[in-house]
C-alpha atoms as a PDB file:
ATOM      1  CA  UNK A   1       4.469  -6.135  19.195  1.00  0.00           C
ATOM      2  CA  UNK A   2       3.029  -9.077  21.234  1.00  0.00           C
ATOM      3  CA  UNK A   3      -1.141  -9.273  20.266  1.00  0.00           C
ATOM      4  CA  UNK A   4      -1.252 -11.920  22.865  1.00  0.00           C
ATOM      5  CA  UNK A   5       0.224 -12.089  25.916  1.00  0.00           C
ATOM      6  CA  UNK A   6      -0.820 -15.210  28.489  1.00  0.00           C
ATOM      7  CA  UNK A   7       0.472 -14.886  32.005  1.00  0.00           C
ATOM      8  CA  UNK A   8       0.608 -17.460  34.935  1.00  0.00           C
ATOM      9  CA  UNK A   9      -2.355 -18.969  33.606  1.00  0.00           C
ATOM     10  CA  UNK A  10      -3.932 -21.963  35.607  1.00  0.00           C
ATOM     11  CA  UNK A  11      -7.287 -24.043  35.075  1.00  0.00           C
ATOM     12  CA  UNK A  12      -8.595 -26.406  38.110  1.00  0.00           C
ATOM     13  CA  UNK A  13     -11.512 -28.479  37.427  1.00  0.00           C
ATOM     14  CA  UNK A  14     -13.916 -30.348  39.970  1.00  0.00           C
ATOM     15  CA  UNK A  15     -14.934 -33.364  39.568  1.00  0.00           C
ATOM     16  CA  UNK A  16     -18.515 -33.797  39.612  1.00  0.00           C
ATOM     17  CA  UNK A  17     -18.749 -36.717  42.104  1.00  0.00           C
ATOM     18  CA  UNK A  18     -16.301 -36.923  45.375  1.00  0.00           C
ATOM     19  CA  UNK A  19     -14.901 -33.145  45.064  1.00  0.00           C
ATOM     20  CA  UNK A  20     -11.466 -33.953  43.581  1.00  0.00           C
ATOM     21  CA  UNK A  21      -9.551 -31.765  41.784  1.00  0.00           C
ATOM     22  CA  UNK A  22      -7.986 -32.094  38.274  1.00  0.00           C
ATOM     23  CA  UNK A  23      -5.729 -29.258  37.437  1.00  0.00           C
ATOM     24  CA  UNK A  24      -5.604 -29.084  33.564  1.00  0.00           C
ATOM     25  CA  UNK A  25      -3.194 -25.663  33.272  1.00  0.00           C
ATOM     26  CA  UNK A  26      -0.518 -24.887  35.797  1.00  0.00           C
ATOM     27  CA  UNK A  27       0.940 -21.302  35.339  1.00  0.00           C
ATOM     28  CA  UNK A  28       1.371 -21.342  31.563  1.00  0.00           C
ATOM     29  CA  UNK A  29       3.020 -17.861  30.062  1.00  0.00           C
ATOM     30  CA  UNK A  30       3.855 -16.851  26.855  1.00  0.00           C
ATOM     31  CA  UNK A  31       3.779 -14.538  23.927  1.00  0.00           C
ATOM     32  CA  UNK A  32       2.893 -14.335  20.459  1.00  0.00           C
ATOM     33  CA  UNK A  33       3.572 -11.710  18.201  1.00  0.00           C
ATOM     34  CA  UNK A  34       1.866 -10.024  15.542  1.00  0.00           C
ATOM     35  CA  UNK A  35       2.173 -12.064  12.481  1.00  0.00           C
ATOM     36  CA  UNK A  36       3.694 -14.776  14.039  1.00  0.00           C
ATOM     37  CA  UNK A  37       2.632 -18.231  12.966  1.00  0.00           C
ATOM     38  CA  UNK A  38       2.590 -20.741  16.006  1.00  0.00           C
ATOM     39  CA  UNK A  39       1.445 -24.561  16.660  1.00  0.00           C
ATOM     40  CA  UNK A  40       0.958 -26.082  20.258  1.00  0.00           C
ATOM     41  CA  UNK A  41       1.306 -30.032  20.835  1.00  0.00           C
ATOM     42  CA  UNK A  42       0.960 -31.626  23.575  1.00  0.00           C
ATOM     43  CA  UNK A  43      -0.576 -35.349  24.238  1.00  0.00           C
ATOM     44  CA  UNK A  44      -4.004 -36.064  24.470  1.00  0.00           C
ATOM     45  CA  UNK A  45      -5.282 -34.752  28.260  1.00  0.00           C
ATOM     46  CA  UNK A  46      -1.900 -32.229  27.868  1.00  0.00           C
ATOM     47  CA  UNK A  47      -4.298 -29.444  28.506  1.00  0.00           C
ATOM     48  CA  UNK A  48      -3.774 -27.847  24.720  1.00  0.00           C
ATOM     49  CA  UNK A  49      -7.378 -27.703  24.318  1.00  0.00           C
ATOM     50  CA  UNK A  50      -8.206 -26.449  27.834  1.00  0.00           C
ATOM     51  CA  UNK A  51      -6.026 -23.600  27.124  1.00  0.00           C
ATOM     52  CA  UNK A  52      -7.480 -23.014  23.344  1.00  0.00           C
ATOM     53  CA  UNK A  53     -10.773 -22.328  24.899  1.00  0.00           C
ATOM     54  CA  UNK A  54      -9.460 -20.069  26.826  1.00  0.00           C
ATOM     55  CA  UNK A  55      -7.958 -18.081  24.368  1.00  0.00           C
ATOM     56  CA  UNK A  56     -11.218 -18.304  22.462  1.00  0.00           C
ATOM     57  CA  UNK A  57     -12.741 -16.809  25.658  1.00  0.00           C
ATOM     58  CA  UNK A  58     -15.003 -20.397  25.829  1.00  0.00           C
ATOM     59  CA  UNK A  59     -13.867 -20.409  29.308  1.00  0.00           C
ATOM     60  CA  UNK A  60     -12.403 -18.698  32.046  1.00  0.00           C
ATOM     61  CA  UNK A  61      -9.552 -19.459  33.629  1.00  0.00           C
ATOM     62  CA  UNK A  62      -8.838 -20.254  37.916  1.00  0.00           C
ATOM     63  CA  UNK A  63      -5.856 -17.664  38.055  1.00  0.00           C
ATOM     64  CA  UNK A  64      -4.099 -15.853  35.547  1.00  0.00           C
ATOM     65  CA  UNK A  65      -4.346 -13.340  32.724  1.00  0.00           C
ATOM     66  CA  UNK A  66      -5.269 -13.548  28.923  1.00  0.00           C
ATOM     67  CA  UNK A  67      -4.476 -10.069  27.212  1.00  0.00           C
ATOM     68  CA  UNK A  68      -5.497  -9.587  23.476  1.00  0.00           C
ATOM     69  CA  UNK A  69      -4.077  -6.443  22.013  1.00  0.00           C
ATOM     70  CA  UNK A  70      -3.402  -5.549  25.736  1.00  0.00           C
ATOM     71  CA  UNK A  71      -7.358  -6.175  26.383  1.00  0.00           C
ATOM     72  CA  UNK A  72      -8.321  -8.706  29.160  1.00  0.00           C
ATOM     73  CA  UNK A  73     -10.407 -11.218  28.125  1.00  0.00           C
ATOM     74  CA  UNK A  74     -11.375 -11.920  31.382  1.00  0.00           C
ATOM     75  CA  UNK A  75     -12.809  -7.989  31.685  1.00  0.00           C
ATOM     76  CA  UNK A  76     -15.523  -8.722  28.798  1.00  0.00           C
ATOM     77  CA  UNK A  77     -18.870  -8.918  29.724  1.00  0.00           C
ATOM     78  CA  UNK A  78     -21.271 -12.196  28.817  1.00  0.00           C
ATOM     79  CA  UNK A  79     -23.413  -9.742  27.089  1.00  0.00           C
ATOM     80  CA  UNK A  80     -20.177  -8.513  24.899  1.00  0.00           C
ATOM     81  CA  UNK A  81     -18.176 -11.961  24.714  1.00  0.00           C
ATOM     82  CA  UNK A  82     -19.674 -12.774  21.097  1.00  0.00           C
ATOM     83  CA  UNK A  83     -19.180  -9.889  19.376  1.00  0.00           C
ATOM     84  CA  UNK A  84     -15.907  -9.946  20.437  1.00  0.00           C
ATOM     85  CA  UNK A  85     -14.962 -12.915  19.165  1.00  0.00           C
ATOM     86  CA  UNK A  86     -16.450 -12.151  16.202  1.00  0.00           C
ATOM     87  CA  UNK A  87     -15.014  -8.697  15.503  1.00  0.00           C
ATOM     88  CA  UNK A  88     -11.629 -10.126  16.798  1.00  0.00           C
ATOM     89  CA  UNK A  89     -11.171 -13.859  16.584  1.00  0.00           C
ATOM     90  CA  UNK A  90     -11.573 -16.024  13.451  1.00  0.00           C
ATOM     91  CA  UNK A  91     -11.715 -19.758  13.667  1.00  0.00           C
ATOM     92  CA  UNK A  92     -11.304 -22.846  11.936  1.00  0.00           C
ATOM     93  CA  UNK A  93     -12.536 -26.143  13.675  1.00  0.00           C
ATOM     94  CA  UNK A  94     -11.360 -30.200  12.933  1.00  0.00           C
ATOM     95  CA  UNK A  95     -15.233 -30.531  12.016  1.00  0.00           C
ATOM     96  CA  UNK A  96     -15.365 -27.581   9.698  1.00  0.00           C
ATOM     97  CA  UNK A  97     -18.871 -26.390  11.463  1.00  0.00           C
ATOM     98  CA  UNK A  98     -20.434 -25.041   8.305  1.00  0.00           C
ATOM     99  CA  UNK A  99     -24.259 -24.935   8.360  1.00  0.00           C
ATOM    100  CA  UNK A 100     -25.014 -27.903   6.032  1.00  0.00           C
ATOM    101  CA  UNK A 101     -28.525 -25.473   5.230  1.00  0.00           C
ATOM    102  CA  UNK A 102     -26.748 -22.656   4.002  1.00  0.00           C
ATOM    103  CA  UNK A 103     -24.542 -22.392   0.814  1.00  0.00           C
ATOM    104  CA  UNK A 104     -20.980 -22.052   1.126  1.00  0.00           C
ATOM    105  CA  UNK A 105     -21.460 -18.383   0.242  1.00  0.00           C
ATOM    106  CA  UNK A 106     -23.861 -17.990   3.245  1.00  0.00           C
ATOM    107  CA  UNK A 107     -21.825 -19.882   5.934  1.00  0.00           C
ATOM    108  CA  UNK A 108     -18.661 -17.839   4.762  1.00  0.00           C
ATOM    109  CA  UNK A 109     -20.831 -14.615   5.096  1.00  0.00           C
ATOM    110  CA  UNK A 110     -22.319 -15.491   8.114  1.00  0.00           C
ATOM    111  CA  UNK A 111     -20.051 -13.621  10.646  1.00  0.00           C
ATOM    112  CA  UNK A 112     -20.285 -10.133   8.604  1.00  0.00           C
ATOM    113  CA  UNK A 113     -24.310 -10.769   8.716  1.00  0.00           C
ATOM    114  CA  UNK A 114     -24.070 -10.950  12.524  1.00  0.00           C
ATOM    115  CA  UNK A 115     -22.672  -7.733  12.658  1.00  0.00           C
ATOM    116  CA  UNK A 116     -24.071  -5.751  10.508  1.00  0.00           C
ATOM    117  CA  UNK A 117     -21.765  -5.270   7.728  1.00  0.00           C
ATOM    118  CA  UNK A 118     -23.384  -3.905   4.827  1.00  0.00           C
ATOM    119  CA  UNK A 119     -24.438  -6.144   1.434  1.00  0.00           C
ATOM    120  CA  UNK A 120     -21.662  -4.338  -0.432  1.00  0.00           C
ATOM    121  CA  UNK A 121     -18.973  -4.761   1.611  1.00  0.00           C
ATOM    122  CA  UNK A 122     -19.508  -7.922   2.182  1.00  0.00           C
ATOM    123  CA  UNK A 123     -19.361  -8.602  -1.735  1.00  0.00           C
ATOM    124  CA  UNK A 124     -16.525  -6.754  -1.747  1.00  0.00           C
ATOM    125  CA  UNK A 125     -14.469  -8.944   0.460  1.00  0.00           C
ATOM    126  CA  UNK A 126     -16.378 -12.419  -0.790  1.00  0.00           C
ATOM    127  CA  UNK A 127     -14.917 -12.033  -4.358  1.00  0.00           C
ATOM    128  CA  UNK A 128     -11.326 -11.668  -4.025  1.00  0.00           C
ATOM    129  CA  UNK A 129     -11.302 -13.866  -0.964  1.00  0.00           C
ATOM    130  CA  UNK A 130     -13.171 -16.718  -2.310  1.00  0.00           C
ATOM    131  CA  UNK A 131     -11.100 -16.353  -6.040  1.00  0.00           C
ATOM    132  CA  UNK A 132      -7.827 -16.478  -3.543  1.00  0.00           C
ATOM    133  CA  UNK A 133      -8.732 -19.369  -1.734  1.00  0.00           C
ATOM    134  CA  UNK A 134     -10.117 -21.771  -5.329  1.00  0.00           C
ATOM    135  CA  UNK A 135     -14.027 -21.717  -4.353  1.00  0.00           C
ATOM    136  CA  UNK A 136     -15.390 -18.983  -6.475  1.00  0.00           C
ATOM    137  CA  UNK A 137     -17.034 -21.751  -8.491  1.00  0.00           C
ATOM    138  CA  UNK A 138     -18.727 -23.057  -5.420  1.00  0.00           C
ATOM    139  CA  UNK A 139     -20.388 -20.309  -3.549  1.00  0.00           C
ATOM    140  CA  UNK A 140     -23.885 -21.519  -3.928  1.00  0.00           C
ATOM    141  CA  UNK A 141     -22.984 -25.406  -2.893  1.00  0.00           C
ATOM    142  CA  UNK A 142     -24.016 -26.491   0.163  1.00  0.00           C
ATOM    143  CA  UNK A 143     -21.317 -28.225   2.252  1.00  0.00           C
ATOM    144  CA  UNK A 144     -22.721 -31.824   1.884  1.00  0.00           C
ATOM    145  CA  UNK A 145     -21.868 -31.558  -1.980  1.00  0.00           C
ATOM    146  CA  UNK A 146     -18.537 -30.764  -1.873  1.00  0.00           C
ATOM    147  CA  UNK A 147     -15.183 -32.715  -0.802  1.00  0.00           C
ATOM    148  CA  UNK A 148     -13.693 -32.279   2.917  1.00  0.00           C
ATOM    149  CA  UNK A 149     -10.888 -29.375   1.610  1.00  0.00           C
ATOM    150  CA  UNK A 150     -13.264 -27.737  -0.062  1.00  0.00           C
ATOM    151  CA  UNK A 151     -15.197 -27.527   3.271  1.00  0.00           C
ATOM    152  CA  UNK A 152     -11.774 -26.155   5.253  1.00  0.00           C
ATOM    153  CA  UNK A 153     -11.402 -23.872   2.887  1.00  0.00           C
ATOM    154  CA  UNK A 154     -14.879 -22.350   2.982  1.00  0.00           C
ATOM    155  CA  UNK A 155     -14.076 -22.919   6.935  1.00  0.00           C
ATOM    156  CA  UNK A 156     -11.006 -20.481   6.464  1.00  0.00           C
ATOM    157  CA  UNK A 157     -12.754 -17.979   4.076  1.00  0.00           C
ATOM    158  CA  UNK A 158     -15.316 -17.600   6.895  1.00  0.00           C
ATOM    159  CA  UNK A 159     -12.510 -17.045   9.893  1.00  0.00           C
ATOM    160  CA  UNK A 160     -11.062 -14.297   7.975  1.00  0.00           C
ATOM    161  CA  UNK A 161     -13.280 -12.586   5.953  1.00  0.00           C
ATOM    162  CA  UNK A 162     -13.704 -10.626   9.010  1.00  0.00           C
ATOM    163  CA  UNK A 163     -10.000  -9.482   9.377  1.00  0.00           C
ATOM    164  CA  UNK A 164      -9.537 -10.798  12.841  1.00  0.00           C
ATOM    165  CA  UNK A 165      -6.646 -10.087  14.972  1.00  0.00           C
ATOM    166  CA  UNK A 166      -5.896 -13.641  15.546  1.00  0.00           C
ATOM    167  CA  UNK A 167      -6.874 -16.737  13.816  1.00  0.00           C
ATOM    168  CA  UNK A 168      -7.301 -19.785  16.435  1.00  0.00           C
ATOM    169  CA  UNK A 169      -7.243 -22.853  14.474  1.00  0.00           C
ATOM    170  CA  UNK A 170      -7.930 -26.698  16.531  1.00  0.00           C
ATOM    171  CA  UNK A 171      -6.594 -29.696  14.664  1.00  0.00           C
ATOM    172  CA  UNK A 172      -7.121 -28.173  10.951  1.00  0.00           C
ATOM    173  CA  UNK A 173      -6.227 -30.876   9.060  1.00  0.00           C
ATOM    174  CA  UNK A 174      -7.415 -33.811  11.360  1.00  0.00           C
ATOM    175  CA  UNK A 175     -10.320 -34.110   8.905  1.00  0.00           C
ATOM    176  CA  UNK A 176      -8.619 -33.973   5.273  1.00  0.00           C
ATOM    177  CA  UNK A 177      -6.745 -36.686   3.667  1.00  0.00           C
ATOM    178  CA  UNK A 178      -3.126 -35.427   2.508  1.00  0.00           C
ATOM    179  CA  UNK A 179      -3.725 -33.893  -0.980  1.00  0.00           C
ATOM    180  CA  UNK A 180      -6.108 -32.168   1.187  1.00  0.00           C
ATOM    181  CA  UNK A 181      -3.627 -31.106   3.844  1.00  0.00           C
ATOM    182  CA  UNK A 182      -0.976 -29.787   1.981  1.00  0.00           C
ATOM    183  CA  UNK A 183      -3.311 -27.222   0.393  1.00  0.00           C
ATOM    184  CA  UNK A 184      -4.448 -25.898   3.451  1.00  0.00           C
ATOM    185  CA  UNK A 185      -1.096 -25.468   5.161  1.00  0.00           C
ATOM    186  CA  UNK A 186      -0.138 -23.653   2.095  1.00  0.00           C
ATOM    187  CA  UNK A 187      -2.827 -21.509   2.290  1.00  0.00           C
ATOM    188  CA  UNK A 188      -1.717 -20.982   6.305  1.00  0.00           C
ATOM    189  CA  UNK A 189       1.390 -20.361   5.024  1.00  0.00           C
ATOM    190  CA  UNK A 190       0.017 -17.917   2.329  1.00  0.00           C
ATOM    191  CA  UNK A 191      -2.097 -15.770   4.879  1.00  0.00           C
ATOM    192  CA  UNK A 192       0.455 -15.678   7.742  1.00  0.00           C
ATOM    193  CA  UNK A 193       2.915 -14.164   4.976  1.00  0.00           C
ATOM    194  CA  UNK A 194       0.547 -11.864   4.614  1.00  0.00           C
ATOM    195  CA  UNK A 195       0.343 -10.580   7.668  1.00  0.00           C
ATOM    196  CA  UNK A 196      -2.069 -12.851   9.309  1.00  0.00           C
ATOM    197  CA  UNK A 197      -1.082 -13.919  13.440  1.00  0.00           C
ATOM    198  CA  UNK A 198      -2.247 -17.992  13.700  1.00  0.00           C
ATOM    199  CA  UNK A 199      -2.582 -19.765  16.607  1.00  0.00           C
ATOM    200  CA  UNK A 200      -2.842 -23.558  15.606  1.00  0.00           C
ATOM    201  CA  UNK A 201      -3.341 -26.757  18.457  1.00  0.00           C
ATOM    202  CA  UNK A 202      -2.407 -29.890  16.629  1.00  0.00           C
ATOM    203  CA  UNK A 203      -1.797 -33.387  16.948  1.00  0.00           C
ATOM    204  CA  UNK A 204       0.165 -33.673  13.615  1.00  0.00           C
ATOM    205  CA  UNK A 205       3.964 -32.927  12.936  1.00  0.00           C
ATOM    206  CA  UNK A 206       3.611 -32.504   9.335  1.00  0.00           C
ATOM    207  CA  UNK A 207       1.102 -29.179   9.747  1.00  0.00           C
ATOM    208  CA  UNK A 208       3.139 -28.127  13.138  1.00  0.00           C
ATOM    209  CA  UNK A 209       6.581 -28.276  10.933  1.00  0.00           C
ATOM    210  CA  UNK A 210       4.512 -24.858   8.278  1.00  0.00           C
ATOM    211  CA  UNK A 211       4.732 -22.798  11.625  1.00  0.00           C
ATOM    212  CA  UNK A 212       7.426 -20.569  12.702  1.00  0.00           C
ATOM    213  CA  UNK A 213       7.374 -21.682  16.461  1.00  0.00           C
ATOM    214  CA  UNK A 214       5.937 -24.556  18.323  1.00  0.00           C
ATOM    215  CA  UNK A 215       5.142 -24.543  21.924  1.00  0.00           C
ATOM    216  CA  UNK A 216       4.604 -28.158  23.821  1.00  0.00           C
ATOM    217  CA  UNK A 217       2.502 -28.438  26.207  1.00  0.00           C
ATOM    218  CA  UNK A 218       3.041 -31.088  29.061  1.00  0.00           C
ATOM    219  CA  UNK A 219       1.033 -32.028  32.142  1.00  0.00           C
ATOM    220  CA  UNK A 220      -0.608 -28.615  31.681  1.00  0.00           C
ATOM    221  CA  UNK A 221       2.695 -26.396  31.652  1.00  0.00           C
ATOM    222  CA  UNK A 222       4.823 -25.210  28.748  1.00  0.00           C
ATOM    223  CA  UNK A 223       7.385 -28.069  28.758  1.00  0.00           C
ATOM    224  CA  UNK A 224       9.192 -26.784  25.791  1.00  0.00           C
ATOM    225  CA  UNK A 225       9.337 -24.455  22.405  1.00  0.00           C
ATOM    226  CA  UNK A 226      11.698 -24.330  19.367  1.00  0.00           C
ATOM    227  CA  UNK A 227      11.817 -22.111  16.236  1.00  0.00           C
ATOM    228  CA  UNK A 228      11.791 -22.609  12.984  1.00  0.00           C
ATOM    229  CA  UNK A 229      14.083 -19.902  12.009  1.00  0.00           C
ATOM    230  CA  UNK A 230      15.867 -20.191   8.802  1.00  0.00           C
ATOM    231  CA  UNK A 231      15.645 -24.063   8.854  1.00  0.00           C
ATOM    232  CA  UNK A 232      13.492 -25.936   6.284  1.00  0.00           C
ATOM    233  CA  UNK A 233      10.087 -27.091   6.708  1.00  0.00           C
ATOM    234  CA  UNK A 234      11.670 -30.663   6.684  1.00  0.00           C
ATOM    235  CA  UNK A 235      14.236 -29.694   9.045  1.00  0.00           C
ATOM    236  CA  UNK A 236      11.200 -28.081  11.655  1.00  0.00           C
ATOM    237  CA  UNK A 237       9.814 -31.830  10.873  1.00  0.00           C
ATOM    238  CA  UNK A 238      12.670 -33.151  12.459  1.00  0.00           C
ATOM    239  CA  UNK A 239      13.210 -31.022  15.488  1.00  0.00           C
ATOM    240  CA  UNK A 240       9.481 -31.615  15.962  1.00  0.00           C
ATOM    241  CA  UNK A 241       9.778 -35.051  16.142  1.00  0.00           C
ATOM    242  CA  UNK A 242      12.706 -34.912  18.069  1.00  0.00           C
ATOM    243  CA  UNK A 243      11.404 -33.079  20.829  1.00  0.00           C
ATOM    244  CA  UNK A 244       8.177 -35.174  20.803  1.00  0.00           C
ATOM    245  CA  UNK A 245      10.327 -38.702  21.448  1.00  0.00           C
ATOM    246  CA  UNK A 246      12.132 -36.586  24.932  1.00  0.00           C
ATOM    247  CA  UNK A 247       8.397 -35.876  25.738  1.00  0.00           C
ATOM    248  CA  UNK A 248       6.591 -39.260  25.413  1.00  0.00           C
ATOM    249  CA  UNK A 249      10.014 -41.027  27.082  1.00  0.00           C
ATOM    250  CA  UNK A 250      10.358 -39.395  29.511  1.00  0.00           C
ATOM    251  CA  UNK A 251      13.431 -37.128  29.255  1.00  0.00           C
ATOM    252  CA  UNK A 252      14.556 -33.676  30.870  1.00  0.00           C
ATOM    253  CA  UNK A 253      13.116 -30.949  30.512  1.00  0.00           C
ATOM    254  CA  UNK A 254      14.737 -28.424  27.748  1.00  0.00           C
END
């Protein structure tokens, strides 16, 4: 079943001065299915991050549709947008965007406090969550005392402590240095095999080659996608890179 479902979507900015138009997103469509695991790349002024905040409901688009679980995003009220998001979207940021006043424990919690979840269910999903993802031990740190993966990974505790539908992740690992990296892409890895739907825009082929389908995005359109399929995480590499040299030279269209 398809959780998200973008159709024909397009995004035309004005420019401040003079009136000209810039459009970032031209008729983009696609799917992704429920407990899929899928990166978009694109180069810098692509329009990958145009269309994130979109699908974070950060913006609105000029034309088009954005259906979550068959729900329009565009339907939601201002008044309702941020409880949506919260009851329905986690998300995990390049910068981390913990509160560097509140303990790890508190910035993980944070969402669940927002809504009103009770003080035992929130312990109940802290525990196993924060034992599952190697932080028990530093719940009552505050971010500026520990080391940048142990920030993501308080970042990712916090996205989906609340269960969300879909977890929209921008440039993950553009912060951590590799050790770093390949424990959070195994954690992806980890939660999208257990059932978890991820949605990651990123610059790098090494944390594009842990998903199971990569869409690139081009002059604001969906130039291309390939699948990971049975292939190897060093064989998605490849294909990545691949696909990335037709891109940047130039070549046709696949």
């Amino acid at each position: 079943m398809a959780i998200l479902r973008v159709g024909d979507l397009s995004k035309v900015y004005t420019t401040r001065f003079g009136g000209n138009t810039v459009e970032a997103l031209k008729n983009i469509s696609f799917s992704v299915e429920e407990g899929e695991y899928v990166a978009i790349m694109g180069e810098s002024g692509s329009g990958k991050t145009t269309l994130l905040n979109i699908l974070a409901a950060l913006d609105k688009p000029t034309s088009g549709e954005v259906l979550l679980n068959e729900k329009s995003l565009l339907s939601i009220s201002e008044k309702e947008i941020s409880a949506f998001r919260r009851e329905h979207l986690g998300f995990v940021f390049q910068d981390f965007n913990l509160l560097d006043t509140f303990s790890l424990r508190d910035n993980i919690l944070l969402p669940l406090v927002l809504s009103g979840t009770n003080y035992k269910e929130m312990e109940r999903r802290l525990k196993p969550l924060a034992q599952r993802l190697e932080i028990a031990d530093l719940l009552q740190k505050f971010p500026y005392e520990v080391s940048g993966g142990q920030k993501q990974r308080a970042a990712v505790a916090r996205a989906v402590i609340t269960n969300p539908m879909l977890l929209l992740a921008d440039e993950p690992t553009g912060a951590l240095d590799s050790r770093a990296t390949d424990g959070l892409l195994q954690l992806f890895t980890q939660l999208n095999n257990d059932g978890q739907t991820i949605l990651m825009v990123t610059h790098s082929i090494k944390a594009a080659s842990h998903a199971k389908r990569v869409l690139f995005i081009k002059d604001g359109e969906v130039y291309h996608q390939i699948y990971k399929g049975t292939g190897t995480t060093d064989e998605m590499y490849q294909k990545i890179s691949d696909t990335l040299t037709v891109i940047t030279t130039g070549g046709e269209r696949r």
